[in-house]
Protein backbone atom coordinates (compact mmCIF):
# COMPACT_ATOMS: atom_id res chain seq x y z
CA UNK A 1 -26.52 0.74 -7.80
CA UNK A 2 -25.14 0.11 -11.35
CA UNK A 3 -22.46 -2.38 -11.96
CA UNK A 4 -20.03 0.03 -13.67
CA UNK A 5 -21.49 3.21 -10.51
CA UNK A 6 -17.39 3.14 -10.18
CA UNK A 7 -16.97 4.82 -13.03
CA UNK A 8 -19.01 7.05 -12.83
CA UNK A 9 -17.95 10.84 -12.70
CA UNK A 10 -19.07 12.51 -9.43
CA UNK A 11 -19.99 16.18 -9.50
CA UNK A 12 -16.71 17.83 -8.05
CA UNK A 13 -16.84 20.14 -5.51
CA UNK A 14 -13.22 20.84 -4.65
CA UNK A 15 -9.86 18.92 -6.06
CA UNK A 16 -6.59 18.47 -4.63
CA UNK A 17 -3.36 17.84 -5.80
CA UNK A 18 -1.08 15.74 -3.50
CA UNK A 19 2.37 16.59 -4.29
CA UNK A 20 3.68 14.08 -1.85
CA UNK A 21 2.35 11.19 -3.86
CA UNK A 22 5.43 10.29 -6.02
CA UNK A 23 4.18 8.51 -9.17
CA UNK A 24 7.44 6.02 -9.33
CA UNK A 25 7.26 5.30 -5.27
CA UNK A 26 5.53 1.68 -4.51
CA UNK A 27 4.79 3.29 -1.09
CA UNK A 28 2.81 6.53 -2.59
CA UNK A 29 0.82 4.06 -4.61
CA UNK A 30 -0.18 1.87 -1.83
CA UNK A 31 -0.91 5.53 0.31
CA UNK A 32 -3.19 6.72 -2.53
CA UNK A 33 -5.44 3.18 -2.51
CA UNK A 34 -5.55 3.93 1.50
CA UNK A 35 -6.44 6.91 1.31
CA UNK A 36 -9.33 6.60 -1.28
CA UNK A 37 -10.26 3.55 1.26
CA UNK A 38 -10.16 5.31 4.46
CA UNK A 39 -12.24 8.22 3.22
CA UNK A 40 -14.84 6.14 2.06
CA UNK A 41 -14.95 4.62 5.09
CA UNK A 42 -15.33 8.08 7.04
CA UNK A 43 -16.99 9.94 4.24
CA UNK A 44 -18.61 7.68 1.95
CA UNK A 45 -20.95 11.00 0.77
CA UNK A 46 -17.61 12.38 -0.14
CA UNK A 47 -17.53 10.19 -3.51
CA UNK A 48 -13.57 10.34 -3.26
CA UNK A 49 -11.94 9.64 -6.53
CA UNK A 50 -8.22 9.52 -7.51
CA UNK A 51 -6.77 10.60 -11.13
CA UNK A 52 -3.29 11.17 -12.05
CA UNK A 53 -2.36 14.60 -14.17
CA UNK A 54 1.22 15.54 -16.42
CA UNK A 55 3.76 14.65 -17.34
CA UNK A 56 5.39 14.84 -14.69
CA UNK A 57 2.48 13.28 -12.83
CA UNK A 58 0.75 14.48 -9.86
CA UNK A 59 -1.72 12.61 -7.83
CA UNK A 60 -5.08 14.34 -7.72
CA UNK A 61 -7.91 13.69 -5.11
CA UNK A 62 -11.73 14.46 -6.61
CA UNK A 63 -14.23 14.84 -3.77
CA UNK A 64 -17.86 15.53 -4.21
CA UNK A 65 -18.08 17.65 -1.68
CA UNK A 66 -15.99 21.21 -0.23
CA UNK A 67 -13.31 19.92 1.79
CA UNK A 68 -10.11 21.57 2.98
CA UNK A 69 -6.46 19.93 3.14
CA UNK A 70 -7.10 19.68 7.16
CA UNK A 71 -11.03 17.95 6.87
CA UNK A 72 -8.93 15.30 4.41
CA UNK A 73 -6.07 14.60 6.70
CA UNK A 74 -8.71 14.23 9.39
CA UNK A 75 -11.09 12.08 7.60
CA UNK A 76 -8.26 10.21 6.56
CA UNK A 77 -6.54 9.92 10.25
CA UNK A 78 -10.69 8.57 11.53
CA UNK A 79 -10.86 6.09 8.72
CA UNK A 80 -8.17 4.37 9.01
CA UNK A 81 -8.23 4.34 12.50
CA UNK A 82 -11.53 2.72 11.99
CA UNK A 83 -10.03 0.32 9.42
CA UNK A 84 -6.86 -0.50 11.70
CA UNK A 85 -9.49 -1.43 15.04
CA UNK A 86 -10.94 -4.61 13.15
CA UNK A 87 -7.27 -5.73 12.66
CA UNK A 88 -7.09 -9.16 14.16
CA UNK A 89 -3.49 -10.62 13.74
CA UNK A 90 -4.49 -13.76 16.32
CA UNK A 91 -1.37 -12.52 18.49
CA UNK A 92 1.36 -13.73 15.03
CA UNK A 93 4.37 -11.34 14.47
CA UNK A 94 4.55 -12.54 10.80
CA UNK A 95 3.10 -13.91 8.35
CA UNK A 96 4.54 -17.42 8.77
CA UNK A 97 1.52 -19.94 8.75
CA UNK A 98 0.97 -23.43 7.98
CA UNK A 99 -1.38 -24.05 6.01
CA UNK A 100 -4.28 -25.28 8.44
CA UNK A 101 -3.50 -22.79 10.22
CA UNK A 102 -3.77 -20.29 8.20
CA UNK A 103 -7.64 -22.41 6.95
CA UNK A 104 -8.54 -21.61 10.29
CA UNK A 105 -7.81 -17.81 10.67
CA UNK A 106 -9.11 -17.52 7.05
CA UNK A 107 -12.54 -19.36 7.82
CA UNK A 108 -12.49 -17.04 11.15
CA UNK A 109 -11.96 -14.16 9.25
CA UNK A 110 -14.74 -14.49 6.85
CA UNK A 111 -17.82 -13.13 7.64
CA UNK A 112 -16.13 -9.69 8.31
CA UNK A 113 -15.29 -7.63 5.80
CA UNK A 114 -11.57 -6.08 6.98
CA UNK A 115 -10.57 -9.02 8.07
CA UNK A 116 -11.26 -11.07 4.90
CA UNK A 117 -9.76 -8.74 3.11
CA UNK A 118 -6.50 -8.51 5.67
CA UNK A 119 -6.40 -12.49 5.41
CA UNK A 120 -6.87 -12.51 2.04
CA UNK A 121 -3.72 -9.89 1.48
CA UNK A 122 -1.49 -11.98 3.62
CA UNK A 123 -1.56 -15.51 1.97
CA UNK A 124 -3.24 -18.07 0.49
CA UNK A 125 -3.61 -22.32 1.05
CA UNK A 126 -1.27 -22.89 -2.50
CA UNK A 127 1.60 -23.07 -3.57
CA UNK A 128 3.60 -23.87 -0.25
CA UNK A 129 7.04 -24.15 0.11
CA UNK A 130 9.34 -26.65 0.12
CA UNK A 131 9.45 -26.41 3.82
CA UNK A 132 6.06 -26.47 4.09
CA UNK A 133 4.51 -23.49 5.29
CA UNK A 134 2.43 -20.62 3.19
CA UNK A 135 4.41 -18.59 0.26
CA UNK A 136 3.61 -14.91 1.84
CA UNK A 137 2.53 -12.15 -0.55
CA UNK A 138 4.64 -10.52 -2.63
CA UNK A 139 4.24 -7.41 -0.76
CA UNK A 140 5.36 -8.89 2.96
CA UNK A 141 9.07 -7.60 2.64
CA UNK A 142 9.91 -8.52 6.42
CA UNK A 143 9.99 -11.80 8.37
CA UNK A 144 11.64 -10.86 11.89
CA UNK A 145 14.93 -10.15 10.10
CA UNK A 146 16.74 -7.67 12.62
CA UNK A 147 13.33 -7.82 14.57
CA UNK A 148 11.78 -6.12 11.99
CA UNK A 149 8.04 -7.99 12.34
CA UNK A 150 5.66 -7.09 9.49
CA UNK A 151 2.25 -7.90 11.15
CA UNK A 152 3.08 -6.06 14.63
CA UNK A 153 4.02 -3.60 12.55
CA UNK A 154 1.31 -3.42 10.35
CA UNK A 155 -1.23 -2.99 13.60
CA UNK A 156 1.24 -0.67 15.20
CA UNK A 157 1.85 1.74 12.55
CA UNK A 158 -1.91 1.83 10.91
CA UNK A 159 -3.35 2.27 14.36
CA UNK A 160 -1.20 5.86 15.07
CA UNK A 161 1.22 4.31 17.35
CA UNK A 162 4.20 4.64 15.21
CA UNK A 163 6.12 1.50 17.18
CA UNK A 164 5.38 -1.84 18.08
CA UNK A 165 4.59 -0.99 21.51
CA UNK A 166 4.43 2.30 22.72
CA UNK A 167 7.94 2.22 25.20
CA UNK A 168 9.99 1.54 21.99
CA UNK A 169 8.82 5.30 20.89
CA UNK A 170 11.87 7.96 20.30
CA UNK A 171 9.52 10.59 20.60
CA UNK A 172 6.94 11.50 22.78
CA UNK A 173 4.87 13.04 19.69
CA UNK A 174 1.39 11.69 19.23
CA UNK A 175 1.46 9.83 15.89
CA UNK A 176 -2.13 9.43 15.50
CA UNK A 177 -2.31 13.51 14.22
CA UNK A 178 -3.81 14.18 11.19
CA UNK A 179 -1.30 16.47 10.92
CA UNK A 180 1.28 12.96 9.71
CA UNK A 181 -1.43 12.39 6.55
CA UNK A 182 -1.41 15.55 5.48
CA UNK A 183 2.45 16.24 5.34
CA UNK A 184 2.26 12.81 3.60
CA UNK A 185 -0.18 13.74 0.93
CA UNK A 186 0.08 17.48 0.50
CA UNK A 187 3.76 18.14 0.47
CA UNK A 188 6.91 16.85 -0.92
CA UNK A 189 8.45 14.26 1.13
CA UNK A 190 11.31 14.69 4.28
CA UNK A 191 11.45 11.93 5.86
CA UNK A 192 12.02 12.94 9.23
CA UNK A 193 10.08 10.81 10.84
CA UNK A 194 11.94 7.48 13.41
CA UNK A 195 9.08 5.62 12.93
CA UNK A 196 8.57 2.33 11.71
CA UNK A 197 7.80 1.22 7.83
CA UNK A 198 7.47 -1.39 6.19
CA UNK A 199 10.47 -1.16 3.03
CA UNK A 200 7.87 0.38 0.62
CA UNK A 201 9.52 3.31 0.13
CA UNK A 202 12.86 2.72 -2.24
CA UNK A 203 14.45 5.28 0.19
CA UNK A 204 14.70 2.59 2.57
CA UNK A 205 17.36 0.33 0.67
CA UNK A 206 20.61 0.82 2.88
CA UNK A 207 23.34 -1.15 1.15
CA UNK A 208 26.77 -1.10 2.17
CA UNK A 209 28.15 -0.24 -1.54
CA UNK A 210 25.70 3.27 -1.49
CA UNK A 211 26.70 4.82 2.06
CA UNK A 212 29.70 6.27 3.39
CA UNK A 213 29.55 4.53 6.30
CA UNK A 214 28.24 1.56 8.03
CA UNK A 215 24.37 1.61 7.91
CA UNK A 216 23.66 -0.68 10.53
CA UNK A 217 25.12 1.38 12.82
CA UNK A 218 23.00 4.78 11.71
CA UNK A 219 19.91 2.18 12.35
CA UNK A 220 17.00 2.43 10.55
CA UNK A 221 16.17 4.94 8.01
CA UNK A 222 13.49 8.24 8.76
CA UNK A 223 10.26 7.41 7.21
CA UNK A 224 7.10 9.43 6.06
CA UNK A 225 4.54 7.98 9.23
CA UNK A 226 1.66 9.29 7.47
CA UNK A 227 2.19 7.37 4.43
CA UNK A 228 3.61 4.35 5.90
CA UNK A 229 -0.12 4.49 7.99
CA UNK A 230 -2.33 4.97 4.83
CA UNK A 231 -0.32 2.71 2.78
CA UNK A 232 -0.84 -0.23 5.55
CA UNK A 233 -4.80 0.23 4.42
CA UNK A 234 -3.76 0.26 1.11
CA UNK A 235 -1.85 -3.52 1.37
CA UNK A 236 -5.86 -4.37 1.93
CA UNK A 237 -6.33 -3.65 -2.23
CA UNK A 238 -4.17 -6.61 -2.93
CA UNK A 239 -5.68 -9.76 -1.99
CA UNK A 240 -3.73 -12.96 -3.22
CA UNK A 241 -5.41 -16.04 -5.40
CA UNK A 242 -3.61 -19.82 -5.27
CA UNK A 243 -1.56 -20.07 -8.22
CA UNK A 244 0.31 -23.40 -10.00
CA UNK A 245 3.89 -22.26 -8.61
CA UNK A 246 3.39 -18.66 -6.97
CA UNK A 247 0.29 -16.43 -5.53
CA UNK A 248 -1.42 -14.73 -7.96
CA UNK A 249 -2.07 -11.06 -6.95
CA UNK A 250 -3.12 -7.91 -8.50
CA UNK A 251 -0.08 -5.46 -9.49
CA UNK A 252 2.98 -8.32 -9.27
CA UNK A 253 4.65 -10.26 -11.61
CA UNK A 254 7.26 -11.93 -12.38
CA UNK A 255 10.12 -11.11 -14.73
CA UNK A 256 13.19 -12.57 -13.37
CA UNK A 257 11.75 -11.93 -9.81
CA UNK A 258 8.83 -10.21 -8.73
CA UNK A 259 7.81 -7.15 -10.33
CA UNK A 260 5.50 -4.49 -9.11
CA UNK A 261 3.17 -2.30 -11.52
CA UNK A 262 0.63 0.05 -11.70
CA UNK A 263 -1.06 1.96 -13.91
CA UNK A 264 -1.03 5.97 -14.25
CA UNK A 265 -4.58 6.61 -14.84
CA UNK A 266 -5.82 10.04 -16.26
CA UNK A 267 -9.75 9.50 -15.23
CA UNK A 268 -11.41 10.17 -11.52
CA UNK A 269 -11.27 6.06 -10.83
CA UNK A 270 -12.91 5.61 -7.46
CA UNK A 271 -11.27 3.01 -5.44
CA UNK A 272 -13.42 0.10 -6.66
CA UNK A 273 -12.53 1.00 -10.12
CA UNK A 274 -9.08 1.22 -9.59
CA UNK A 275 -8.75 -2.26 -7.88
CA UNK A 276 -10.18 -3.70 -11.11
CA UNK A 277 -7.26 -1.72 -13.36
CA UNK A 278 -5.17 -2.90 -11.43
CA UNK A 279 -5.94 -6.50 -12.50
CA UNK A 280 -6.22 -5.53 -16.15
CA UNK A 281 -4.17 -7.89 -18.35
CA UNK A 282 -2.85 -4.97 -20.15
CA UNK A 283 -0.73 -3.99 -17.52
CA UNK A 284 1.39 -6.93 -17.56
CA UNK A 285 2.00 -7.25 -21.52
CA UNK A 286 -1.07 -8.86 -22.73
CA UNK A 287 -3.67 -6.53 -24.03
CA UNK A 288 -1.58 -3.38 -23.83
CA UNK A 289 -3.70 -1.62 -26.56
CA UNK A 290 -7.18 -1.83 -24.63
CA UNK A 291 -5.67 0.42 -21.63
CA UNK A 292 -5.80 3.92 -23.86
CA UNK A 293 -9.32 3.60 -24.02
CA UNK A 294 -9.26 3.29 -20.15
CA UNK A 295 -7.62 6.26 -19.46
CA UNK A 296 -4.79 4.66 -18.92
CA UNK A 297 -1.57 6.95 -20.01
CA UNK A 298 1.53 5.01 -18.65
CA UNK A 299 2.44 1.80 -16.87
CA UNK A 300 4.82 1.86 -14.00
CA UNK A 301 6.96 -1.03 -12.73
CA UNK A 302 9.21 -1.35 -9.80
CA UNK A 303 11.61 -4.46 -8.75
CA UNK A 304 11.64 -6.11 -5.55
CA UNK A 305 15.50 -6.47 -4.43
CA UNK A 306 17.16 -8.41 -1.73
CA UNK A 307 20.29 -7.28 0.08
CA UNK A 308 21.70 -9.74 2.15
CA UNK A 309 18.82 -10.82 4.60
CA UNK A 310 16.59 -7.90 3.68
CA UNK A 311 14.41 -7.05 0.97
CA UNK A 312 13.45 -3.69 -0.70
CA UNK A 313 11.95 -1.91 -3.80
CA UNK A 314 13.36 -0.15 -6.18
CA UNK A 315 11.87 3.10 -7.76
CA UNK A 316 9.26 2.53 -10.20
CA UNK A 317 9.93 3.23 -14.25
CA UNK A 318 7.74 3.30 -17.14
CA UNK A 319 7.01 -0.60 -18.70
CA UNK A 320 8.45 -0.58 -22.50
CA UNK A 321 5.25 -1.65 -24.78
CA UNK A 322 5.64 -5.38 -25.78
């Protein structure tokens, strides 16, 4: 196979526009890297490829093959499924480790694949804290604050269940259906579903000052399951590198507290291709020029808040050129 075979064109059989996708949502662009990863994993002869078209922009899905809304949602629903069964949290709620500890669930982790990566998008050995234990990646936005429990979680909600533990369910629906992915990629967002997320989606920032009344009492807000599940995949595209005094990871930065952006790219990228944009130095002010040539038409950036003891992100907006 080529080295640059992930930017290379496939010949289209059917695209799709996913409407759901919301360019400036963090959580729509960590759906759209789960997606492209849990349809390679179920339909690698698919040659799925992403691209964004506009303004405004809509995500587009390239296959290589026919495929109907339905056969994506379904492929989706098996491949992540797949994905979500070689999850291996070693029984932790959060990602809280020491930093032998985490050397040893790291070395266990890897000679398989999904679980490198998973380790590898969690944490790494430096910097640690002054207490310490591990800095956790930018992207962990939960820590057992009002039992919210990002790694439960994270198995719960990519494996269909919806809940950490099936009793805690509202609903007797079965959250596994296909039928969750394709409301999440195919049509504009409700958010009618009580299941649980993980503070992605800038929808989910409750303060006091923006609601009438008291939100703790409403309890937590309705959620999109179907992205929430794809976008759990998706955390797997951003592994984290020691840094000199914070992790370095593809897509954050910091600018008076942590920054997320991505890039609104115009080309069928193929998920391999996109993890390497999103790396590009151009995206973070450096070497702004080169990302025309990539196809490359805007750079989005959204801030990570905190509200009391909870954090959230805001909705994304386009970087100002340096």
């Amino acid at each position: 196979m080529p080295a640059n075979s992930a930017l290379v064109r496939p010949e289209e059989s059917v695209v799709h526009e996913l409407p759901g996708l919301e360019v400036d949502n963090l959580l729509a662009i960590l759906a759209l890297l789960g997606l492209l990863q849990s349809l390679e994993e179920d339909k690698q002869d698919w040659q799925p490829r992403a691209s964004w078209a506009g303004a405004p922009w809509i995500a587009r899905l390239h296959l290589a093959a026919s495929a109907t809304q339905q056969q994506v949602a379904e492929a989706a629903a098996r491949g992540v499924k797949r994905i979500a069964s070689q999850f291996d949290v070693d029984s932790r709620k959060n990602v809280d480790f020491e930093r032998q500890e985490f050397r040893s669930f790291a070395e266990r982790c890897r000679t398989a694949p999904v679980q490198a990566a998973l380790a590898s998008a969690l944490t790494a050995e430096h910097p640690q804290k002054k207490s310490g234990g591990l800095r956790a990646a930018p992207l962990v936005l939960m820590f057992g604050q009002g039992h919210q429990n990002f790694l439960e979680r994270l198995v719960a909600v990519s494996l269909g269940r919806g809940h950490v533990g099936r009793e805690k369910s509202k609903s007797s629906a079965d959250f596994s259906d296909p039928r969750y992915i394709a409301e999440a990629l195919f049509r504009p967002w409700r958010r009618v579903d009580p299941t649980e997320a993980f503070r992605w989606d800038p929808e989910e920032d409750q303060r006091y000052a923006l609601r009438f009344g008291d939100p703790s009492k409403a309890g937590a807000a309705k959620t999109v399951h179907g992205a929430n599940r794809l976008a759990a995949v998706g955390l797997l595209s951003f592994p984290c590198a020691p840094g000199a005094r914070e992790l370095n990871v593809p897509g954050a930065t910091r600018d008076d507290g942590v920054v997320f952006v991505w890039p609104v790219w115009t080309e069928p990228l193929s998920l391999q291709a996109v993890r390497r944009l999103m790396s590009h130095p151009g995206l973070f002010g450096s070497a702004r020029r080169d990302l025309p040539s990539l196809g490359v038409a805007e750079v989005y950036g959204a801030r990570r808040v905190s509200n009391g003891k909870f954090m959230n992100v805001t909705r994304g907006v386009p970087r100002r050129q340096p």
